[in-house]
PDB file of N, CA and C in Angstrom:
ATOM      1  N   UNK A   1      -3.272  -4.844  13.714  1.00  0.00           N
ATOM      2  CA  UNK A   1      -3.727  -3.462  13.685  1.00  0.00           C
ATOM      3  C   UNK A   1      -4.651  -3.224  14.859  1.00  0.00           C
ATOM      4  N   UNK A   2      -4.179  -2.462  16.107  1.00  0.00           N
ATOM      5  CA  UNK A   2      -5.273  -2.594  16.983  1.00  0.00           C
ATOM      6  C   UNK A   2      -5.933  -1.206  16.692  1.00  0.00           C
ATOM      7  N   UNK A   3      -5.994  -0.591  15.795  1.00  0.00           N
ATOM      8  CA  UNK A   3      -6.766   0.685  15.687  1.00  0.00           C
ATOM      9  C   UNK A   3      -8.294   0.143  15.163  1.00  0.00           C
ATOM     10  N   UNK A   4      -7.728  -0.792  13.960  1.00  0.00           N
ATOM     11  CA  UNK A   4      -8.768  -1.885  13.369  1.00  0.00           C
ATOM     12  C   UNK A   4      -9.533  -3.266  14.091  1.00  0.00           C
ATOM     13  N   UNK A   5     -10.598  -3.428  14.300  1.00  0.00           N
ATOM     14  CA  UNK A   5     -11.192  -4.070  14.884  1.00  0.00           C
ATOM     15  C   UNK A   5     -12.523  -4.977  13.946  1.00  0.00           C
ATOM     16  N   UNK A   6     -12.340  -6.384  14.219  1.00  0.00           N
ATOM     17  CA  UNK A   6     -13.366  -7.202  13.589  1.00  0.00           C
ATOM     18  C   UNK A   6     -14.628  -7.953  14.777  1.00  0.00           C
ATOM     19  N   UNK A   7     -15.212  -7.579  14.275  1.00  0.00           N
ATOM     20  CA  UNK A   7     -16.464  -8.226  16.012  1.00  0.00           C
ATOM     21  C   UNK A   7     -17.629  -8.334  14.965  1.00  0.00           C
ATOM     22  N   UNK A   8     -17.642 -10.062  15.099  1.00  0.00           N
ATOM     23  CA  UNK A   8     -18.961 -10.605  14.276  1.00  0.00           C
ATOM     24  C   UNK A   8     -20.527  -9.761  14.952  1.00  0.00           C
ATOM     25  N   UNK A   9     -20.075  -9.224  16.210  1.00  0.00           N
ATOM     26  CA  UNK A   9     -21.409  -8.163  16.745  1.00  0.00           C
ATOM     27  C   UNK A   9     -21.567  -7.155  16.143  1.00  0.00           C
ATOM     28  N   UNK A  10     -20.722  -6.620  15.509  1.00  0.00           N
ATOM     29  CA  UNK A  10     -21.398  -4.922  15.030  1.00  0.00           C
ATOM     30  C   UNK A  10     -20.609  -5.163  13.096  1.00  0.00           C
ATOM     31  N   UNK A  11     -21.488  -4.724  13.158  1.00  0.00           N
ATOM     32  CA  UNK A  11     -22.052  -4.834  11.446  1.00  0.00           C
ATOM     33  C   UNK A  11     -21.189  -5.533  10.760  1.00  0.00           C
ATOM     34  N   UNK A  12     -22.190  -6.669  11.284  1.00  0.00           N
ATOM     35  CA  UNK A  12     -21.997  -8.226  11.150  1.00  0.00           C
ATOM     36  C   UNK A  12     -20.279  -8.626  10.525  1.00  0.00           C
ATOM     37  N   UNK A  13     -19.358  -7.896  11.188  1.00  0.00           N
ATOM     38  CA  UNK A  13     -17.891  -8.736  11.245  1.00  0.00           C
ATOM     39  C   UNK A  13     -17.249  -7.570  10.287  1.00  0.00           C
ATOM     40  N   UNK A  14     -17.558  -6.959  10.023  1.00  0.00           N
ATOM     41  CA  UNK A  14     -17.494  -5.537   8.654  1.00  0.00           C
ATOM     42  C   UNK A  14     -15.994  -5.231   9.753  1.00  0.00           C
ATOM     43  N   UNK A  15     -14.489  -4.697   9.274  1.00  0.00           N
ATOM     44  CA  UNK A  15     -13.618  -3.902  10.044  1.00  0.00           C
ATOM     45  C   UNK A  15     -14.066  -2.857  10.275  1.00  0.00           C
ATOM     46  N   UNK A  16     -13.943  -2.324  12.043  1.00  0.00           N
ATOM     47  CA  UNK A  16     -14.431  -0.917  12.455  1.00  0.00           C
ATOM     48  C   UNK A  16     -13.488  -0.643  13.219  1.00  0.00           C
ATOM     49  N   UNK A  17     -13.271   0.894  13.144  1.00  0.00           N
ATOM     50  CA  UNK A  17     -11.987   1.764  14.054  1.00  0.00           C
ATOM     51  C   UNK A  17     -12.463   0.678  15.382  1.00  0.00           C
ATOM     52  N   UNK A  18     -11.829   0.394  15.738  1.00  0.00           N
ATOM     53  CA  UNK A  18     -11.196   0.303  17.198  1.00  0.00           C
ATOM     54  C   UNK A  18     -12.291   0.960  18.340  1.00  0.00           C
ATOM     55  N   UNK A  19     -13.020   0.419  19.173  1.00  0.00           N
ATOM     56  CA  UNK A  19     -13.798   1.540  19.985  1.00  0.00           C
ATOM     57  C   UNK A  19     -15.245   2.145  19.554  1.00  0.00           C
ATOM     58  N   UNK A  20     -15.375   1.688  18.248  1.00  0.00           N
ATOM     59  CA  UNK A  20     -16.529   2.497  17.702  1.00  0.00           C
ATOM     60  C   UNK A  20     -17.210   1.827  17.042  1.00  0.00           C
ATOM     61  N   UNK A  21     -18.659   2.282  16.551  1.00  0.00           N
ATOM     62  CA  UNK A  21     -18.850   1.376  15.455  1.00  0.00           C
ATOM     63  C   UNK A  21     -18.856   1.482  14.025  1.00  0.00           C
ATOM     64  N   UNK A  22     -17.735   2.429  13.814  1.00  0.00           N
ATOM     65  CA  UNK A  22     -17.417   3.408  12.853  1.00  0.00           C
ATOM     66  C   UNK A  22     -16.741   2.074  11.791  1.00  0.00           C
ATOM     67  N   UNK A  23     -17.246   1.767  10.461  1.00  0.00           N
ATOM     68  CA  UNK A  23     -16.968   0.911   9.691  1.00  0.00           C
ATOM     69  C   UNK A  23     -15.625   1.729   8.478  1.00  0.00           C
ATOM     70  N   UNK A  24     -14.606   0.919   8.414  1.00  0.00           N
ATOM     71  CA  UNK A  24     -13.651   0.937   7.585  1.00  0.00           C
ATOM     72  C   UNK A  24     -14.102   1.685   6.611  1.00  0.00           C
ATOM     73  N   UNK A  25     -15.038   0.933   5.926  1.00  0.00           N
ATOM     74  CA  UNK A  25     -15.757   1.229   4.484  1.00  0.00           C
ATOM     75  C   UNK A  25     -16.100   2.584   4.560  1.00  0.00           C
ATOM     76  N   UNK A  26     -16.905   3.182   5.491  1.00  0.00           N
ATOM     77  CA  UNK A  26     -17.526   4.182   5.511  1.00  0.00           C
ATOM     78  C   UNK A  26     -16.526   5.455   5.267  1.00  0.00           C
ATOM     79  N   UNK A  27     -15.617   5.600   6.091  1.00  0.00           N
ATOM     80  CA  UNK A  27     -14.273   6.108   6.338  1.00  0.00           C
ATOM     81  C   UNK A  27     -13.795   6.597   4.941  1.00  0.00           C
ATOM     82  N   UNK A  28     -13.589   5.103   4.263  1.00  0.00           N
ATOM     83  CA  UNK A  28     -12.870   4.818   2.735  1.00  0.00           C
ATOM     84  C   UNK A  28     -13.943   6.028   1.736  1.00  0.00           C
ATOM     85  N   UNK A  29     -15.233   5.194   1.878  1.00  0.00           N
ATOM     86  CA  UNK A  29     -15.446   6.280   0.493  1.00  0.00           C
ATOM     87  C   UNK A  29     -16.163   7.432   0.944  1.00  0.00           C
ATOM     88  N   UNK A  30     -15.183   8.141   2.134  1.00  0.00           N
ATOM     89  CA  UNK A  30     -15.626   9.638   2.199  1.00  0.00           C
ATOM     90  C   UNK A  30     -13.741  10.166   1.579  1.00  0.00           C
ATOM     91  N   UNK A  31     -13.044   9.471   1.432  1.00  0.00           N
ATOM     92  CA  UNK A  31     -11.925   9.709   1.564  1.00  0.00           C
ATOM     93  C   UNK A  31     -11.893   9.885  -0.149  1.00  0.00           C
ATOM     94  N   UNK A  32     -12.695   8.958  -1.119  1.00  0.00           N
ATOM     95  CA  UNK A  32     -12.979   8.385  -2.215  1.00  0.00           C
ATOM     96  C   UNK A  32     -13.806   9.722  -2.946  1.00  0.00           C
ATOM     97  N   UNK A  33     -14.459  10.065  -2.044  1.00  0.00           N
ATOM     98  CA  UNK A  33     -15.404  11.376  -2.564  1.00  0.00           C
ATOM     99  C   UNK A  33     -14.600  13.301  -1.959  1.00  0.00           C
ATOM    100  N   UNK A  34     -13.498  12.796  -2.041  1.00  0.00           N
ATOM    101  CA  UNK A  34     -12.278  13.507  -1.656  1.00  0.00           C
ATOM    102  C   UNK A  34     -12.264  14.567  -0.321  1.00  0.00           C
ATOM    103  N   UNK A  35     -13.058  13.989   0.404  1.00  0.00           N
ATOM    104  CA  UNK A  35     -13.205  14.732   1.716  1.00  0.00           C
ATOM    105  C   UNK A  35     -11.869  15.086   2.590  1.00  0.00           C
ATOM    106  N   UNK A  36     -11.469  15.387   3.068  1.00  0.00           N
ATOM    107  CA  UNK A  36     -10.268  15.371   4.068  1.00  0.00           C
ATOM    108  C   UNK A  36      -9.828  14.804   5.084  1.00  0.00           C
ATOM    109  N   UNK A  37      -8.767  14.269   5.952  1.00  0.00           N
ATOM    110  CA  UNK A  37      -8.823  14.075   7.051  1.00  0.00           C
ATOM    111  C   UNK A  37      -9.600  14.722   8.143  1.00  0.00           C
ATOM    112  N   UNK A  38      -9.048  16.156   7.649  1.00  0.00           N
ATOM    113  CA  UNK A  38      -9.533  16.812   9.238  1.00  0.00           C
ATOM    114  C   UNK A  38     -11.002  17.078   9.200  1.00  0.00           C
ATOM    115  N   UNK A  39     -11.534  16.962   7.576  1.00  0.00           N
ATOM    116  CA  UNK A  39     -13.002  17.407   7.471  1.00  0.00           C
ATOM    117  C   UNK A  39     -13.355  16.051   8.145  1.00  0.00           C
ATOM    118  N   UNK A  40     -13.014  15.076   7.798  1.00  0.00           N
ATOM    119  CA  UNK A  40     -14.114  13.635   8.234  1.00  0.00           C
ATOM    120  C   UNK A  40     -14.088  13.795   9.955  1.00  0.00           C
ATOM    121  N   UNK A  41     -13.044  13.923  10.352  1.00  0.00           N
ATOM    122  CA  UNK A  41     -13.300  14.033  12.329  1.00  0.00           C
ATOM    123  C   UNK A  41     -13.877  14.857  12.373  1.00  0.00           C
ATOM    124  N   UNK A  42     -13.841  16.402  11.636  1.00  0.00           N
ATOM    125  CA  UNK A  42     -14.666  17.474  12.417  1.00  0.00           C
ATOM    126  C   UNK A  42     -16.085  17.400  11.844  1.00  0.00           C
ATOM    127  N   UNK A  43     -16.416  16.622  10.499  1.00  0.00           N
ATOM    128  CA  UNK A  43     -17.878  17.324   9.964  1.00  0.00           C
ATOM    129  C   UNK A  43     -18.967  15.818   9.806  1.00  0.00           C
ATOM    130  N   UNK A  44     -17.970  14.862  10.135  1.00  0.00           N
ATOM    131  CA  UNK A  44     -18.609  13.694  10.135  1.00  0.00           C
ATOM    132  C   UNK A  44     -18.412  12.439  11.014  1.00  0.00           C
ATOM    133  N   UNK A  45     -17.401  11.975  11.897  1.00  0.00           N
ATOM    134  CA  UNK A  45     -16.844  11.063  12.475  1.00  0.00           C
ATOM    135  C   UNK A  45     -16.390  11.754  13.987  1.00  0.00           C
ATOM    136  N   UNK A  46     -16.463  12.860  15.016  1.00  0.00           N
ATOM    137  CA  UNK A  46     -15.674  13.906  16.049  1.00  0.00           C
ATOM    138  C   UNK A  46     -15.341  12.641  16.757  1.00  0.00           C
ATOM    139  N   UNK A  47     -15.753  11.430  16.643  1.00  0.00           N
ATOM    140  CA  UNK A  47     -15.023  10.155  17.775  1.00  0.00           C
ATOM    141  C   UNK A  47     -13.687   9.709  17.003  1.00  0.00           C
ATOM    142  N   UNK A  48     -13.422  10.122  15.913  1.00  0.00           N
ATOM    143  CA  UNK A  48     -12.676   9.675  15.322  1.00  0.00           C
ATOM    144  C   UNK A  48     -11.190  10.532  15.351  1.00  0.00           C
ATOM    145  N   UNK A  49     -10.038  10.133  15.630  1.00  0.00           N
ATOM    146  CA  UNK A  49      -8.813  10.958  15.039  1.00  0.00           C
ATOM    147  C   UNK A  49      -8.354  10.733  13.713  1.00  0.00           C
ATOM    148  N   UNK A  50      -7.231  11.801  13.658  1.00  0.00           N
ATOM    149  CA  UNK A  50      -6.570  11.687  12.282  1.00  0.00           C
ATOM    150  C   UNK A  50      -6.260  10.382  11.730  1.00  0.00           C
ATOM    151  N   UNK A  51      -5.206   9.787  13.009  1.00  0.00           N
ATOM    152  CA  UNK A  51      -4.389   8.482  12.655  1.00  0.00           C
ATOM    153  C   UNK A  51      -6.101   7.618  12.779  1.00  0.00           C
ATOM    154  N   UNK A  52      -6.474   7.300  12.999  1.00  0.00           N
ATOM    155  CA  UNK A  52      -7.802   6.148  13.250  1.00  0.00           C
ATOM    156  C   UNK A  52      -8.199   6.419  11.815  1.00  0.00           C
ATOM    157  N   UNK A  53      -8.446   7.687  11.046  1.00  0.00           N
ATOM    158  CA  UNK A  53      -8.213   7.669   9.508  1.00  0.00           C
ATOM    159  C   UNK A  53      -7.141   7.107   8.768  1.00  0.00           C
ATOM    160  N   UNK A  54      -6.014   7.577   9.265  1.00  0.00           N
ATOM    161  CA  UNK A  54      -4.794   6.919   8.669  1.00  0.00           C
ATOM    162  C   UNK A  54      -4.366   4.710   8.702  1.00  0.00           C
ATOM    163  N   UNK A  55      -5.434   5.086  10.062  1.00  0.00           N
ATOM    164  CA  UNK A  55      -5.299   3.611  10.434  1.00  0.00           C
ATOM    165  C   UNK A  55      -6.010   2.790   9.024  1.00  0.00           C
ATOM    166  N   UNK A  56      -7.387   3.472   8.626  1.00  0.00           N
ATOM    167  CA  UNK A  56      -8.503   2.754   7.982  1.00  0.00           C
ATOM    168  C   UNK A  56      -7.371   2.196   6.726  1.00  0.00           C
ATOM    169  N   UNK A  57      -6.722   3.304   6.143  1.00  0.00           N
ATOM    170  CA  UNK A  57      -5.762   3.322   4.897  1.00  0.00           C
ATOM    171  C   UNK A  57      -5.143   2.500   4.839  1.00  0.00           C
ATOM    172  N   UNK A  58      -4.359   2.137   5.954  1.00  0.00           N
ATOM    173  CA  UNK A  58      -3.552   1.287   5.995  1.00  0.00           C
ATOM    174  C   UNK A  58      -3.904   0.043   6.025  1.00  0.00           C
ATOM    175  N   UNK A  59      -4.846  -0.200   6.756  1.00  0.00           N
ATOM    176  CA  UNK A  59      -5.680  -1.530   6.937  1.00  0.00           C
ATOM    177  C   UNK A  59      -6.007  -2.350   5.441  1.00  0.00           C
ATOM    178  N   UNK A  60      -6.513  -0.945   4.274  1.00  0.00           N
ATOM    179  CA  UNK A  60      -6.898  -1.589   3.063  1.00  0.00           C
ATOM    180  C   UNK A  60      -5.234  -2.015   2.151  1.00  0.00           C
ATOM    181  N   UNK A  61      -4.259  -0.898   2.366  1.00  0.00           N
ATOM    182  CA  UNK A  61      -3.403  -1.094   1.833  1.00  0.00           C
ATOM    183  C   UNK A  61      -2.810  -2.447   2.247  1.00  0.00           C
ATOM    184  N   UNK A  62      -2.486  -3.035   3.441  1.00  0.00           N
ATOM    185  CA  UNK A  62      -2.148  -3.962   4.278  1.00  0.00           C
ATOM    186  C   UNK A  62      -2.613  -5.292   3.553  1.00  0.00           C
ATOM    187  N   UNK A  63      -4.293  -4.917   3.379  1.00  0.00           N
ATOM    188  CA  UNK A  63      -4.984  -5.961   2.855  1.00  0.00           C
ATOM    189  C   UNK A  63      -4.821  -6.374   1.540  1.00  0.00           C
ATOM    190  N   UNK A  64      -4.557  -5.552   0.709  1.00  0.00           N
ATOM    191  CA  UNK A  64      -4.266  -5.422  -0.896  1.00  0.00           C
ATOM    192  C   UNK A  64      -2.692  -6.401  -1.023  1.00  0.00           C
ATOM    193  N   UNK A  65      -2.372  -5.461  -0.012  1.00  0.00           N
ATOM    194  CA  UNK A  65      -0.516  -6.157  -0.359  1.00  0.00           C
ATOM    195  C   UNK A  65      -0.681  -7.257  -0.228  1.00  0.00           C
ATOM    196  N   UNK A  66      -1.467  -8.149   0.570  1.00  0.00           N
ATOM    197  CA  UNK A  66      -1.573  -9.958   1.328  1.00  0.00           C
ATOM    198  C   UNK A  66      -2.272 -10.473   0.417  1.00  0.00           C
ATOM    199  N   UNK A  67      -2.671  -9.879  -0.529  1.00  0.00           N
ATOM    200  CA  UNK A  67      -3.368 -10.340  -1.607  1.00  0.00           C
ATOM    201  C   UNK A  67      -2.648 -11.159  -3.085  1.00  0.00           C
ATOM    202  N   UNK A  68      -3.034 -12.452  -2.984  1.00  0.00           N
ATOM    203  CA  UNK A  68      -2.385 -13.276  -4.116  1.00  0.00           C
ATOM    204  C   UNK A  68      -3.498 -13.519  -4.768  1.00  0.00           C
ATOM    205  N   UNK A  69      -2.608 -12.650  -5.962  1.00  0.00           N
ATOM    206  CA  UNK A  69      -3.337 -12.828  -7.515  1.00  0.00           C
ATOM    207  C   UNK A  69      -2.721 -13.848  -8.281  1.00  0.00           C
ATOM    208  N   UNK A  70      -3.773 -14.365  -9.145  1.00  0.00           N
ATOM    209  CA  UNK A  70      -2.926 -15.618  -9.774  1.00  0.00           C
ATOM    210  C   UNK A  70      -3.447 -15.272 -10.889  1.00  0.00           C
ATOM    211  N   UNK A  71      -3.044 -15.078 -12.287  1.00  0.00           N
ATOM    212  CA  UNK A  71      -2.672 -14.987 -13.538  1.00  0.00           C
ATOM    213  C   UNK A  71      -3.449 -16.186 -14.356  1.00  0.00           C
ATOM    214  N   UNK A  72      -4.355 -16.192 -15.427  1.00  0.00           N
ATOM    215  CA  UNK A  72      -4.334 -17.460 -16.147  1.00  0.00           C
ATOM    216  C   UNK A  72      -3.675 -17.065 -17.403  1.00  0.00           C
ATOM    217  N   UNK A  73      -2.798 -18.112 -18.309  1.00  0.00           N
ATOM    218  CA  UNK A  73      -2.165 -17.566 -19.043  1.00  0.00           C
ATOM    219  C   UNK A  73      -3.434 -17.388 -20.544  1.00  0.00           C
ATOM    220  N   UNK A  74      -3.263 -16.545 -21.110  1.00  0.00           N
ATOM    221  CA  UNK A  74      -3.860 -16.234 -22.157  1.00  0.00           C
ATOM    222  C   UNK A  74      -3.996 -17.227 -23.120  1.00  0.00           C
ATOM    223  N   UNK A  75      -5.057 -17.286 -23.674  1.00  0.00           N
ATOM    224  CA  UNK A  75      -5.136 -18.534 -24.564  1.00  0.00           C
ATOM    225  C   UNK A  75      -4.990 -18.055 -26.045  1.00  0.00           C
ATOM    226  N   UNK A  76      -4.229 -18.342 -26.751  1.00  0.00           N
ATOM    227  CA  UNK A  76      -3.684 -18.268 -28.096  1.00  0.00           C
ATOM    228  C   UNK A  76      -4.743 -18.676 -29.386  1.00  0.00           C
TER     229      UNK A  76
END
């Protein structure tokens, strides 16, 4: 994902858009507190584009999918 960027220099290794020091997370729960795309570039992020939002999404979805869950079986 080169929109997504990891650099143990800026907040401390946290994923940030690409270019900025705009953190994944941050992105996520404005998205979480149902803000908009176009509201987050214009009223909170203007370094930011649409897709560099779309990027953040994907990044978590990406991350979720690579994710192995392992099951313990229920005990009787």
């Amino acid at each position: 994902m080169e929109r997504i960027e990891i650099d143990p220099k800026v907040h401390f290794g946290k994923p940030c858009v690409a270019g900025t020091r705009v953190p994944v997370q941050n992105v996520l729960e404005l998205i979480e507190e149902g803000i908009s795309f176009n509201e987050i570039v214009q009223d909170y992020y203007p370094q930011l584009s649409v897709e560099d939002i779309k990027a953040c999404v994907r990044y978590v979805v990406d991350l979720v999918a690579a994710e192995e869950v392992h099951l313990r079986e229920a005990s009787l």
